[in-house]
N, C-alpha and C. Protein backbone atom coordinates (compact mmCIF):
# COMPACT_ATOMS: atom_id res chain seq x y z
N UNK A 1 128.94 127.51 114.55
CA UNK A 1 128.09 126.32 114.58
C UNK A 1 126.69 126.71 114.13
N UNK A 2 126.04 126.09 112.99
CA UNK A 2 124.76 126.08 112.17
C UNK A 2 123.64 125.42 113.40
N UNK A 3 122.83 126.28 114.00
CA UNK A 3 121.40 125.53 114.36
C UNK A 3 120.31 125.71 113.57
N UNK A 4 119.61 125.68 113.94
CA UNK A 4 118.19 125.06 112.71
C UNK A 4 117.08 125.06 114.23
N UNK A 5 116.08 126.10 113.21
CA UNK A 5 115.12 126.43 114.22
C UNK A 5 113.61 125.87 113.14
N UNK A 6 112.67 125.32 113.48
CA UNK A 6 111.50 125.02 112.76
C UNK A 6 110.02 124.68 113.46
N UNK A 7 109.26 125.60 113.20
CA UNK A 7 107.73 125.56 114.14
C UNK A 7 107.24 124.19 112.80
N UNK A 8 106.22 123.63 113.65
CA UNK A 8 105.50 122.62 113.21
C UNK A 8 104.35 122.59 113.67
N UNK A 9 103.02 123.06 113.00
CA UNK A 9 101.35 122.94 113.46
C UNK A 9 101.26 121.79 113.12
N UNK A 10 100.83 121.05 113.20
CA UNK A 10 99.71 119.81 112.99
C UNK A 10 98.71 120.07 112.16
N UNK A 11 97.85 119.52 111.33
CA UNK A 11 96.26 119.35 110.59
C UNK A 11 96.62 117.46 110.59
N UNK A 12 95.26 117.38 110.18
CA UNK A 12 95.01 115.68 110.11
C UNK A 12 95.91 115.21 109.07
N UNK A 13 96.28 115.90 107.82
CA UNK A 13 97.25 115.19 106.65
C UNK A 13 98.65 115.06 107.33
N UNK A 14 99.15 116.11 107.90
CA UNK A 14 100.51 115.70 108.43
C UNK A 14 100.56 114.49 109.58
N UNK A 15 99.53 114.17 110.52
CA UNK A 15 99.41 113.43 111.24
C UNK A 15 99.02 112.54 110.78
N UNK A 16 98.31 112.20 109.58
CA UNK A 16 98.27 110.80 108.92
C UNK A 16 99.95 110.85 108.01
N UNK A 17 100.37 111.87 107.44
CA UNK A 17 101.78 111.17 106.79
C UNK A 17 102.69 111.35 108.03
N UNK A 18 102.69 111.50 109.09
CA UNK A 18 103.41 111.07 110.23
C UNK A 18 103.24 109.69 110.03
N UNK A 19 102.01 109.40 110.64
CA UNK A 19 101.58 107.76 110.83
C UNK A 19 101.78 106.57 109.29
N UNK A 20 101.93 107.30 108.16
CA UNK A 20 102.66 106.42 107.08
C UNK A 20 103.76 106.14 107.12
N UNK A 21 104.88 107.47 107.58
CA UNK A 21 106.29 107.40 107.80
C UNK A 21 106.51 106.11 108.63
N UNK A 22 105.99 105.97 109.62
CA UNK A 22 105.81 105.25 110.87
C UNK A 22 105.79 103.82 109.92
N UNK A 23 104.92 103.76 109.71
CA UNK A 23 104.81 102.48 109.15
C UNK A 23 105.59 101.96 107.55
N UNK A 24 105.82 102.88 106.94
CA UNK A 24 106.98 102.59 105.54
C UNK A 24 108.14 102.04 106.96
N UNK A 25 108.80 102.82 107.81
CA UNK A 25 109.85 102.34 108.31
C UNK A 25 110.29 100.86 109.35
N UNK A 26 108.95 101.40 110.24
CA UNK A 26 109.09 100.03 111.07
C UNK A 26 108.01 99.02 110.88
N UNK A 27 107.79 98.68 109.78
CA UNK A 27 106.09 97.85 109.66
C UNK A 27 106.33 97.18 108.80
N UNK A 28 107.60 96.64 107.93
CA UNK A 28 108.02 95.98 107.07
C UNK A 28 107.92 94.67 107.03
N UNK A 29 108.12 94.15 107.99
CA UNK A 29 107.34 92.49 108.42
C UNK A 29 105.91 92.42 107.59
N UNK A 30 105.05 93.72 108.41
CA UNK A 30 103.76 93.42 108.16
C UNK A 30 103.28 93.39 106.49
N UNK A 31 104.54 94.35 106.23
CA UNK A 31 104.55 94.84 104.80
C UNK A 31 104.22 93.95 103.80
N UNK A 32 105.29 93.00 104.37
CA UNK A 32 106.20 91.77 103.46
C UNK A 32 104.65 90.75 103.60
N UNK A 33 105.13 90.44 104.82
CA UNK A 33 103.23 89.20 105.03
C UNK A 33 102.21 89.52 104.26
N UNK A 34 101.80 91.05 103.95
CA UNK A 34 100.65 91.16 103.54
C UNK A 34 100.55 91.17 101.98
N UNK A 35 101.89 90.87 101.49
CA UNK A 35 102.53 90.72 100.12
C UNK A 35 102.30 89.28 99.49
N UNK A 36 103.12 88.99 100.43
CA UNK A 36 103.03 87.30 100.14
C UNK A 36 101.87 86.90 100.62
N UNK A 37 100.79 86.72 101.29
CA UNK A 37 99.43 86.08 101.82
C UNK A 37 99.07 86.47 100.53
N UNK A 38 98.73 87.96 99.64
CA UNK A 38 97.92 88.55 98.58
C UNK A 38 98.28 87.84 97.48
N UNK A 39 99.64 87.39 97.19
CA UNK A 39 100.11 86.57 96.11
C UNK A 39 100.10 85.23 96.15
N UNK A 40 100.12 84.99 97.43
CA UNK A 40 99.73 83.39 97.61
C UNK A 40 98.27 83.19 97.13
N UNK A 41 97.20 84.09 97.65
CA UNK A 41 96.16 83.77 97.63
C UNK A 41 95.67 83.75 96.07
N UNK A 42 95.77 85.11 94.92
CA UNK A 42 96.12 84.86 94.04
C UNK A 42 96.22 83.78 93.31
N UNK A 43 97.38 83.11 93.51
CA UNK A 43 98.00 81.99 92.72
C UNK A 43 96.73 80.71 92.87
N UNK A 44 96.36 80.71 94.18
CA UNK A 44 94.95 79.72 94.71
C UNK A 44 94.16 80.07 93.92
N UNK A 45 93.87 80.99 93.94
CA UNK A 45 92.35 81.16 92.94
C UNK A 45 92.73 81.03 91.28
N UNK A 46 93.95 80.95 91.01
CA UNK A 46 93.83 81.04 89.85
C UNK A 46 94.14 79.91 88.92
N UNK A 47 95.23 78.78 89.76
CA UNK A 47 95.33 77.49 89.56
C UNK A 47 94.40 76.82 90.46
N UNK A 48 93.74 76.85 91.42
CA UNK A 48 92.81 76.09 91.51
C UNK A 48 91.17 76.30 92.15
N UNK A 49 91.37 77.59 91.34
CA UNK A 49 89.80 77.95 91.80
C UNK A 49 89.04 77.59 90.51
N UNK A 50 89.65 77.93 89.21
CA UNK A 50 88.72 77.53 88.10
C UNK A 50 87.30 78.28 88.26
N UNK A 51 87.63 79.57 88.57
CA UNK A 51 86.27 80.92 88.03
C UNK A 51 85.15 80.30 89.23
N UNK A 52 85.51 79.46 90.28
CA UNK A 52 84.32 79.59 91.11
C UNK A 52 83.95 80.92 91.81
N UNK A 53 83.06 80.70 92.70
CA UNK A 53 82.71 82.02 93.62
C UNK A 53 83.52 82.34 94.72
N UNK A 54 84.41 80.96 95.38
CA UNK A 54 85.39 81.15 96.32
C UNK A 54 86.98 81.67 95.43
N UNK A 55 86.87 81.45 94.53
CA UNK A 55 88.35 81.83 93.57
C UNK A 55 88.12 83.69 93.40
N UNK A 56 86.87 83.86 93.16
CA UNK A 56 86.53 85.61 93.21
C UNK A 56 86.71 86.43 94.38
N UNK A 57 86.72 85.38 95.69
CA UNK A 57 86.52 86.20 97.07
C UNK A 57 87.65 86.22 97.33
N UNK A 58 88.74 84.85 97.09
CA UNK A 58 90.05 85.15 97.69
C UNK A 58 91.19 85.96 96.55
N UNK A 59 90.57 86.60 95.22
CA UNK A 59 91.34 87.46 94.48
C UNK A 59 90.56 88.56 95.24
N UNK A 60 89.23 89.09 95.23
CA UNK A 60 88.78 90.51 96.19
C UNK A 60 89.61 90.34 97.68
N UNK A 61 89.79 89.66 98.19
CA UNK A 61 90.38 89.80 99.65
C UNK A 61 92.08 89.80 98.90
N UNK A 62 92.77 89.44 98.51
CA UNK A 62 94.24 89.84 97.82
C UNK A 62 94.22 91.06 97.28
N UNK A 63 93.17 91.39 96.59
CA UNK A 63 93.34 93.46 96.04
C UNK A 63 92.94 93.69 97.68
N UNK A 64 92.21 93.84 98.64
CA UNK A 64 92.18 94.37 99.97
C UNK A 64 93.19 94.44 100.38
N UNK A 65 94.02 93.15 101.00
CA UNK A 65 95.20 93.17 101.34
C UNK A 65 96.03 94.43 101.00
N UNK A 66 96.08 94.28 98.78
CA UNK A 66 97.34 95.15 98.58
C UNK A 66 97.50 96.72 98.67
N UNK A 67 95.39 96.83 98.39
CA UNK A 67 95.48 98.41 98.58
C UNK A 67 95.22 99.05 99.98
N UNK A 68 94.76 98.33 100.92
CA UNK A 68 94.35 99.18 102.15
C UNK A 68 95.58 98.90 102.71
N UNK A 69 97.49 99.08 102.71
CA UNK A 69 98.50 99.56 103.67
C UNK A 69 98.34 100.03 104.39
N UNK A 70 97.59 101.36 104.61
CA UNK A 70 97.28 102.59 105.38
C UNK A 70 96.70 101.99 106.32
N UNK A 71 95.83 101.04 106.38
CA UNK A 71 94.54 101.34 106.21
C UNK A 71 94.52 101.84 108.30
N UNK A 72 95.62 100.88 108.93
CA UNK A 72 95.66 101.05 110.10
C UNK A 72 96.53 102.28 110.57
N UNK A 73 97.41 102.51 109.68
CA UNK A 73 98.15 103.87 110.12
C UNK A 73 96.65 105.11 109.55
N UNK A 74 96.44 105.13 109.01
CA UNK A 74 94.46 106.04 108.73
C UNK A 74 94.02 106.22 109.76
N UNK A 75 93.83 104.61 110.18
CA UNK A 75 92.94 105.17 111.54
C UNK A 75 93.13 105.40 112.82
N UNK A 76 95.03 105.13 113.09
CA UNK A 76 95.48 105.66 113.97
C UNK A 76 95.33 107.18 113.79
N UNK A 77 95.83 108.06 113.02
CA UNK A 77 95.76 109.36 112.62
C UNK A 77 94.81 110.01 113.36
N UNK A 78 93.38 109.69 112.25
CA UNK A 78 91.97 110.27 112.70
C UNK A 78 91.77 109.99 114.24
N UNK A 79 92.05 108.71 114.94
CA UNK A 79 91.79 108.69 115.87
C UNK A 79 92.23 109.85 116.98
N UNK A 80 93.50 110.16 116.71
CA UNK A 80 94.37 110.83 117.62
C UNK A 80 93.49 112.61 117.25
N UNK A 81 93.44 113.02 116.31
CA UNK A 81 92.49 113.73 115.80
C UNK A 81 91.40 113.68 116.08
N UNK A 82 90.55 113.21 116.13
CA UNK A 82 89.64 113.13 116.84
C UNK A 82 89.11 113.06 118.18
N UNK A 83 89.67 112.48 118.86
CA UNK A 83 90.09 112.31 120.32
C UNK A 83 90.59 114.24 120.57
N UNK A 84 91.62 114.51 119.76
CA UNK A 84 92.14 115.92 120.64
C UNK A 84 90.77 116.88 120.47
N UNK A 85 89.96 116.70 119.30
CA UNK A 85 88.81 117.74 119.14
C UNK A 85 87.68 117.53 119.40
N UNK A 86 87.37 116.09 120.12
CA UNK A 86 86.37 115.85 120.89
C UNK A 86 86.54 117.01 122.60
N UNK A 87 87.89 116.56 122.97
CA UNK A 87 88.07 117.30 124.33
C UNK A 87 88.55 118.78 124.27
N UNK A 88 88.11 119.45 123.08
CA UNK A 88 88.74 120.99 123.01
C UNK A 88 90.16 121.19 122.51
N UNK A 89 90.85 119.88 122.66
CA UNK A 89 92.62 120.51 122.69
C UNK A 89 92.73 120.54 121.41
N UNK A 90 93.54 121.70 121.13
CA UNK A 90 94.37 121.36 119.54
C UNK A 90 95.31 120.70 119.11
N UNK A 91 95.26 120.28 117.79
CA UNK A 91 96.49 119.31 117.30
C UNK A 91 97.68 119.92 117.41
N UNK A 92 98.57 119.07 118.01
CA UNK A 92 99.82 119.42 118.49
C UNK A 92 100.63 120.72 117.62
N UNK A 93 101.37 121.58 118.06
CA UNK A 93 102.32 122.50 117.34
C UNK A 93 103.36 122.47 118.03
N UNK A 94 104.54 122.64 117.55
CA UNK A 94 106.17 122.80 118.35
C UNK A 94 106.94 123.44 117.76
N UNK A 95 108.12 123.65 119.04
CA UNK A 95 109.67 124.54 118.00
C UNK A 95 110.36 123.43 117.87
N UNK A 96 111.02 123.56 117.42
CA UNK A 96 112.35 122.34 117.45
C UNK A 96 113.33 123.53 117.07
N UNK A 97 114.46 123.01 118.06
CA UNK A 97 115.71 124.02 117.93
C UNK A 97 116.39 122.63 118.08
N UNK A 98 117.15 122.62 116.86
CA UNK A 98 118.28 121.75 116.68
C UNK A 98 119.72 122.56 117.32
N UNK A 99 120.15 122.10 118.09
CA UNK A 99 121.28 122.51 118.73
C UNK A 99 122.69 121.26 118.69
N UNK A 100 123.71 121.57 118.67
CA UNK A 100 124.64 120.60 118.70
C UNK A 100 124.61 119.29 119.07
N UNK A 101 124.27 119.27 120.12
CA UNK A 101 124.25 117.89 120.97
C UNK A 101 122.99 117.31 121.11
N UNK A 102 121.40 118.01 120.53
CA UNK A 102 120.30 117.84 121.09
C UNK A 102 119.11 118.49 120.56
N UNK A 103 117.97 118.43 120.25
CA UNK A 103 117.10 119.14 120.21
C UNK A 103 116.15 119.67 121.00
N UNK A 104 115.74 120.93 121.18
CA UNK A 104 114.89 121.29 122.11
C UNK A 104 113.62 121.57 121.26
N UNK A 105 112.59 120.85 122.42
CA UNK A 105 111.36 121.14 121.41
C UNK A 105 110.26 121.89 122.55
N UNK A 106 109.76 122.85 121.78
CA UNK A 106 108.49 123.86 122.46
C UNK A 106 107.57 123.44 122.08
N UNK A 107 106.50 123.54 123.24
CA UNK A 107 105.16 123.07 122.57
C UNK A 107 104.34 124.17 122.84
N UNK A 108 103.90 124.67 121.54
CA UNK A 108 103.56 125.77 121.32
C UNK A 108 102.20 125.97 122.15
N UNK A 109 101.42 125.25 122.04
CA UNK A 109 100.27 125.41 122.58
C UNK A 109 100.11 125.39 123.87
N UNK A 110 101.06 124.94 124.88
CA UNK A 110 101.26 125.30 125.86
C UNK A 110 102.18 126.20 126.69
N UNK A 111 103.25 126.35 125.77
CA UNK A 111 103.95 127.61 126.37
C UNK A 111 105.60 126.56 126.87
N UNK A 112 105.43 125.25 127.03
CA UNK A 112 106.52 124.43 127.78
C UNK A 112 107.66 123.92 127.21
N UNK A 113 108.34 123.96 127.59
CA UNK A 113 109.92 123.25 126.85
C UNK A 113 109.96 121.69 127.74
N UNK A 114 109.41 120.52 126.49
CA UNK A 114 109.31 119.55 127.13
C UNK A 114 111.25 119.19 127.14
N UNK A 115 110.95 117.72 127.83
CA UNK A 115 112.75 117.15 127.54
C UNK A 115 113.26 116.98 126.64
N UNK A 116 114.71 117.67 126.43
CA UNK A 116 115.40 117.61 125.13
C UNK A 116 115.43 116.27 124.69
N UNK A 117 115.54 116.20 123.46
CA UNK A 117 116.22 114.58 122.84
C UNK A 117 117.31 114.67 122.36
N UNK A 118 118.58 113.76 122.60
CA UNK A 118 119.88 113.64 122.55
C UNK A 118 119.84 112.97 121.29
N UNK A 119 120.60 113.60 120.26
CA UNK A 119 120.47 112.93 118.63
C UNK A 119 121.29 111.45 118.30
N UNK A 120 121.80 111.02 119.97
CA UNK A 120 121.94 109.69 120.08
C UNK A 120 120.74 109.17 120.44
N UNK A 121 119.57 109.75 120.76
CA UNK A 121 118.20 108.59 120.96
C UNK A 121 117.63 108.72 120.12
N UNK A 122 117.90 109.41 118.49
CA UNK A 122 117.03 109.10 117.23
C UNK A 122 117.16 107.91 116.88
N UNK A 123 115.81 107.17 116.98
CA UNK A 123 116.05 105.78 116.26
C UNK A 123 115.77 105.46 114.94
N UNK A 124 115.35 106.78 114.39
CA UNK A 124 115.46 106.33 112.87
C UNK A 124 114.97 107.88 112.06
N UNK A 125 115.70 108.11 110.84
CA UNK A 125 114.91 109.38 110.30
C UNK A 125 114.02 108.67 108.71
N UNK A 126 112.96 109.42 108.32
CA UNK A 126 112.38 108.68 107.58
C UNK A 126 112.25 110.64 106.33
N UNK A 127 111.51 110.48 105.25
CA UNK A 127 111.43 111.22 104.37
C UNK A 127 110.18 111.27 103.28
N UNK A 128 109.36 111.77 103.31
CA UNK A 128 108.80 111.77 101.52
C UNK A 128 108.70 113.24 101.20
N UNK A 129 107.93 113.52 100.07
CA UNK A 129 107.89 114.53 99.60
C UNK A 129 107.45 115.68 100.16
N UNK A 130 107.32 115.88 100.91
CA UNK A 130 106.88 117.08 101.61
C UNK A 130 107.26 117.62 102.94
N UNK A 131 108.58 116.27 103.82
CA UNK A 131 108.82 116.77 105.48
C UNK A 131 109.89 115.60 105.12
N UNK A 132 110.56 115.58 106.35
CA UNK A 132 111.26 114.66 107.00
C UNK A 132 111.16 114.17 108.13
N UNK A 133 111.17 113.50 108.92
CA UNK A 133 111.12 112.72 109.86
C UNK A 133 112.09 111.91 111.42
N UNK A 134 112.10 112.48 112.13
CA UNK A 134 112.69 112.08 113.33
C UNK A 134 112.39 111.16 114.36
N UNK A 135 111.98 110.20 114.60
CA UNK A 135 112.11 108.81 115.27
C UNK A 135 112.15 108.97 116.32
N UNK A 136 111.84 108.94 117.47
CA UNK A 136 112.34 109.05 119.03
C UNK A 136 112.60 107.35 119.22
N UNK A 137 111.34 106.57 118.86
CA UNK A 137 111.12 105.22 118.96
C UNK A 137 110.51 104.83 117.81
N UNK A 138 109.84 103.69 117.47
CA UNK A 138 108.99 103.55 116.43
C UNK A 138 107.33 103.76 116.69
N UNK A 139 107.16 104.53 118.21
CA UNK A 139 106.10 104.60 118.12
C UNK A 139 105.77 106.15 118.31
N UNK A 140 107.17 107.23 118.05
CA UNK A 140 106.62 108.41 117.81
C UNK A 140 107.78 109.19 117.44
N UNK A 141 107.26 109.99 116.54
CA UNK A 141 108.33 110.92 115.98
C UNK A 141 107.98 112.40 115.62
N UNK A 142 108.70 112.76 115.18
CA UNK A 142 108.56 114.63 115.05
C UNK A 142 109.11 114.51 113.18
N UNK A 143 107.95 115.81 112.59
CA UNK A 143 107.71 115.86 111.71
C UNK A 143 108.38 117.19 111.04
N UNK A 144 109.05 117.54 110.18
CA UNK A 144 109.99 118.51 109.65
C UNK A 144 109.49 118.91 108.56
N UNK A 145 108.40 119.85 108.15
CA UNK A 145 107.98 120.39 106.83
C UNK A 145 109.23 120.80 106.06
N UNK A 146 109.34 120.58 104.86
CA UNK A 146 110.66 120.51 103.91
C UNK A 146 110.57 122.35 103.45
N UNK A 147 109.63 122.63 103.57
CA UNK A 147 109.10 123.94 103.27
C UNK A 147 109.66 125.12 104.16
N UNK A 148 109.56 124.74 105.26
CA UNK A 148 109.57 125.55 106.47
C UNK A 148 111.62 125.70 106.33
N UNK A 149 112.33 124.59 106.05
CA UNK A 149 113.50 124.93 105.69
C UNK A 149 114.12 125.83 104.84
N UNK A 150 112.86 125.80 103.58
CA UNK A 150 113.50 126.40 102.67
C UNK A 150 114.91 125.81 101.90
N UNK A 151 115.83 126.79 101.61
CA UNK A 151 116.79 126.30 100.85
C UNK A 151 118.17 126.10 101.79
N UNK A 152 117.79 125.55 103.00
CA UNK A 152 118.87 124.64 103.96
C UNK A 152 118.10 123.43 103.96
N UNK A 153 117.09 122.95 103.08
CA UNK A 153 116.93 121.62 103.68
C UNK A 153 118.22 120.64 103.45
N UNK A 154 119.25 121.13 102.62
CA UNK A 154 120.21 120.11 102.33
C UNK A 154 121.77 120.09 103.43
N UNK A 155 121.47 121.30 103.97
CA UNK A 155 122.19 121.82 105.20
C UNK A 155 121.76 120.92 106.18
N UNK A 156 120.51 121.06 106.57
CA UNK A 156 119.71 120.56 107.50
C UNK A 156 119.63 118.80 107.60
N UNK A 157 119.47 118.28 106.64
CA UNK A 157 120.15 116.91 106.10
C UNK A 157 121.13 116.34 106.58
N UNK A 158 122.46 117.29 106.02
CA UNK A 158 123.78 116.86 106.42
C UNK A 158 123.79 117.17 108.24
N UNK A 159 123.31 117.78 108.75
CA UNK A 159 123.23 118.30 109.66
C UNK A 159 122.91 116.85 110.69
N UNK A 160 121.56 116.64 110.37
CA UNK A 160 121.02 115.45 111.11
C UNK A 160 121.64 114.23 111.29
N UNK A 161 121.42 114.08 109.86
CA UNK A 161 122.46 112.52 109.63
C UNK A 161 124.14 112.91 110.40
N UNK A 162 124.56 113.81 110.03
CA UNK A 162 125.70 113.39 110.90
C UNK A 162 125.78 113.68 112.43
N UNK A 163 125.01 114.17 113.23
CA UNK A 163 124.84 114.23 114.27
C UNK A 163 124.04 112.80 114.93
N UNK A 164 123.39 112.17 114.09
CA UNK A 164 122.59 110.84 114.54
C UNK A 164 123.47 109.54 113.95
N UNK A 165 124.28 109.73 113.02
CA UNK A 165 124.77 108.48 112.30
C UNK A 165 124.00 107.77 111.50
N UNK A 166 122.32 108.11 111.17
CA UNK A 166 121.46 107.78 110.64
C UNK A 166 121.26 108.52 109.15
N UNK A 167 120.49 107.63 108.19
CA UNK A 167 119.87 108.12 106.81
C UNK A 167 118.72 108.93 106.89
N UNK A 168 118.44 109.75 106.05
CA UNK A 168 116.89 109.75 105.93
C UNK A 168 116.47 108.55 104.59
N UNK A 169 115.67 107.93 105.16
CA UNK A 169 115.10 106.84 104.10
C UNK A 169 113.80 107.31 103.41
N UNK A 170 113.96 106.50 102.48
CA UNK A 170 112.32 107.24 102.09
C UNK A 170 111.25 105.99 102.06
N UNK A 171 111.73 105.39 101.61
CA UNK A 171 110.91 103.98 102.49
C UNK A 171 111.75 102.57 102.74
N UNK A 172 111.81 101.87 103.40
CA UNK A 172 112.45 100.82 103.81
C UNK A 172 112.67 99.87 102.99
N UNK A 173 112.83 100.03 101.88
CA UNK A 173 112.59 98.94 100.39
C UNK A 173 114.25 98.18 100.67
N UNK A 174 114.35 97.01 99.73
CA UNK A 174 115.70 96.60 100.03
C UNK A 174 116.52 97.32 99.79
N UNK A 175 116.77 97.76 98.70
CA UNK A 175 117.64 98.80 98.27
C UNK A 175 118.22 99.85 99.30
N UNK A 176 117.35 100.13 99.89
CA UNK A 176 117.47 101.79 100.85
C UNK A 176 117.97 100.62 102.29
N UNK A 177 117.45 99.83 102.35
CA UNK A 177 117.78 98.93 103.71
C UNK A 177 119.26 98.69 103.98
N UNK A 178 119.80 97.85 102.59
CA UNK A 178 120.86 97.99 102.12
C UNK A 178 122.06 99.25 102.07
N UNK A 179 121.39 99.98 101.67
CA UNK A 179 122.09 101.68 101.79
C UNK A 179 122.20 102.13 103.22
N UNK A 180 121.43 101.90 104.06
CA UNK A 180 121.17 102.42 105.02
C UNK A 180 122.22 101.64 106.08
N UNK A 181 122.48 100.28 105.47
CA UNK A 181 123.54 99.40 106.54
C UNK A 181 125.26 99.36 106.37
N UNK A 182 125.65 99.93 104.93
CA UNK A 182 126.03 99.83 104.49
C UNK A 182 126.81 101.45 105.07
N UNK A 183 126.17 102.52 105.32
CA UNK A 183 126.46 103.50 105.75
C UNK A 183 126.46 103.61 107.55
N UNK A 184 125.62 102.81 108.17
CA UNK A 184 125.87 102.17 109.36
C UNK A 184 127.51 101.84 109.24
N UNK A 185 127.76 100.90 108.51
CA UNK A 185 129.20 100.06 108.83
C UNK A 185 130.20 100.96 108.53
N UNK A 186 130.14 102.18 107.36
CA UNK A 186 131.25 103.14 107.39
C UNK A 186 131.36 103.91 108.72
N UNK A 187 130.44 104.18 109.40
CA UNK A 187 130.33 105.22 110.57
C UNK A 187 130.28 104.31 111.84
N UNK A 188 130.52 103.43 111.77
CA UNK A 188 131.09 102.55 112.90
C UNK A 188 132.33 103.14 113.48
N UNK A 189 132.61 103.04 114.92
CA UNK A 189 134.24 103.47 115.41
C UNK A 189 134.79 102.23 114.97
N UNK A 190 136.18 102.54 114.50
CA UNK A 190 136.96 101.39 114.47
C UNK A 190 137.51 100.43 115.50
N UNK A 191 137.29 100.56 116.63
CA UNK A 191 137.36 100.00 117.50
C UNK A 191 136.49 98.28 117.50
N UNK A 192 135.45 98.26 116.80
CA UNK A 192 134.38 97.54 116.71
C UNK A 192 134.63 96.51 115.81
């Protein structure tokens, strides 16, 4: 049986693309709203603003909308960052020992083996270019440098997903939503 062992430091970039992961996966509502309000608004200024000064503010507030996404997963990040180096502590580091049934995670900076997580309470794995992503809930997850694997990240992959029944997504787009349910319904017991 293959386990998979991986330390993880923290700096502010991984804890802000933590907090993007977070939000590509479960923030898609907000995603979608802030899509359509930007294109609605748009369309206002442009059939019936006729180049006034209010037709300019509600196309500048539609580019706001489309480029600041982040803008709240940003300042969750820094915050949490900031907060740990206002009071001395350092940004989080851990082991993760993937084990059969569970992962055990060390937290390095303290020396402690918090509670395992059962790879039936991953609620979602997420992905971009540089880590992967583990879900506890949608409001916190553990971060997998793709690096630190080396050349099992594709081991490590098959590994997860079939121990969770879950994808790694790379962002929640229809397509991948689709993929992602679609592989749900093969890995269903037949019983169901």
């Amino acid at each position: 049986m293959e386990t998979f062992e991986v330390e993880m430091r923290h700096d502010r970039q991984s804890l802000t693309a933590l907090a993007h992961m977070q939000y590509d996966l479960f923030c898609q509502r907000n995603r979608a709203a802030r899509g359509l309000l930007s294109l609605t608004l748009i369309v206002i200024a442009i059939f019936y603003g006729g180049g006034s000064w209010w037709s300019l503010l509600l196309i500048a507030y539609a580019c706001y909308l489309t480029t600041s996404t982040y803008a709240s997963s940003n300042r969750t990040a820094r915050r949490i960052a900031d907060q740990l180096e206002q009071t001395g502590q350092p940004l989080p580091a851990s082991r993760y020992i993937f084990e059969k049934s569970k992962i055990r995670i060390l937290d390095l900076n303290s020396g402690e083996e918090l509670d395992p997580v059962p790879y039936g309470e991953i609620f979602g794995l997420g992905e971009d270019r540089d880590a992967l992503y583990l879900f506890r809930s949608q409001y916190g997850g553990y971060r997998v440098p793709k690096e630190a694997l080396g050349e099992r990240e594709d081991s490590f992959r098959r590994f997860v997903e079939g121990r969770t029944g879950k994808l790694f997504i790379r962002r929640l787009t229809p397509l991948n939503r689709l993929r992602s349910w679609l592989h749900a319904r093969e890995t269903e017991p037949t019983h169901l």
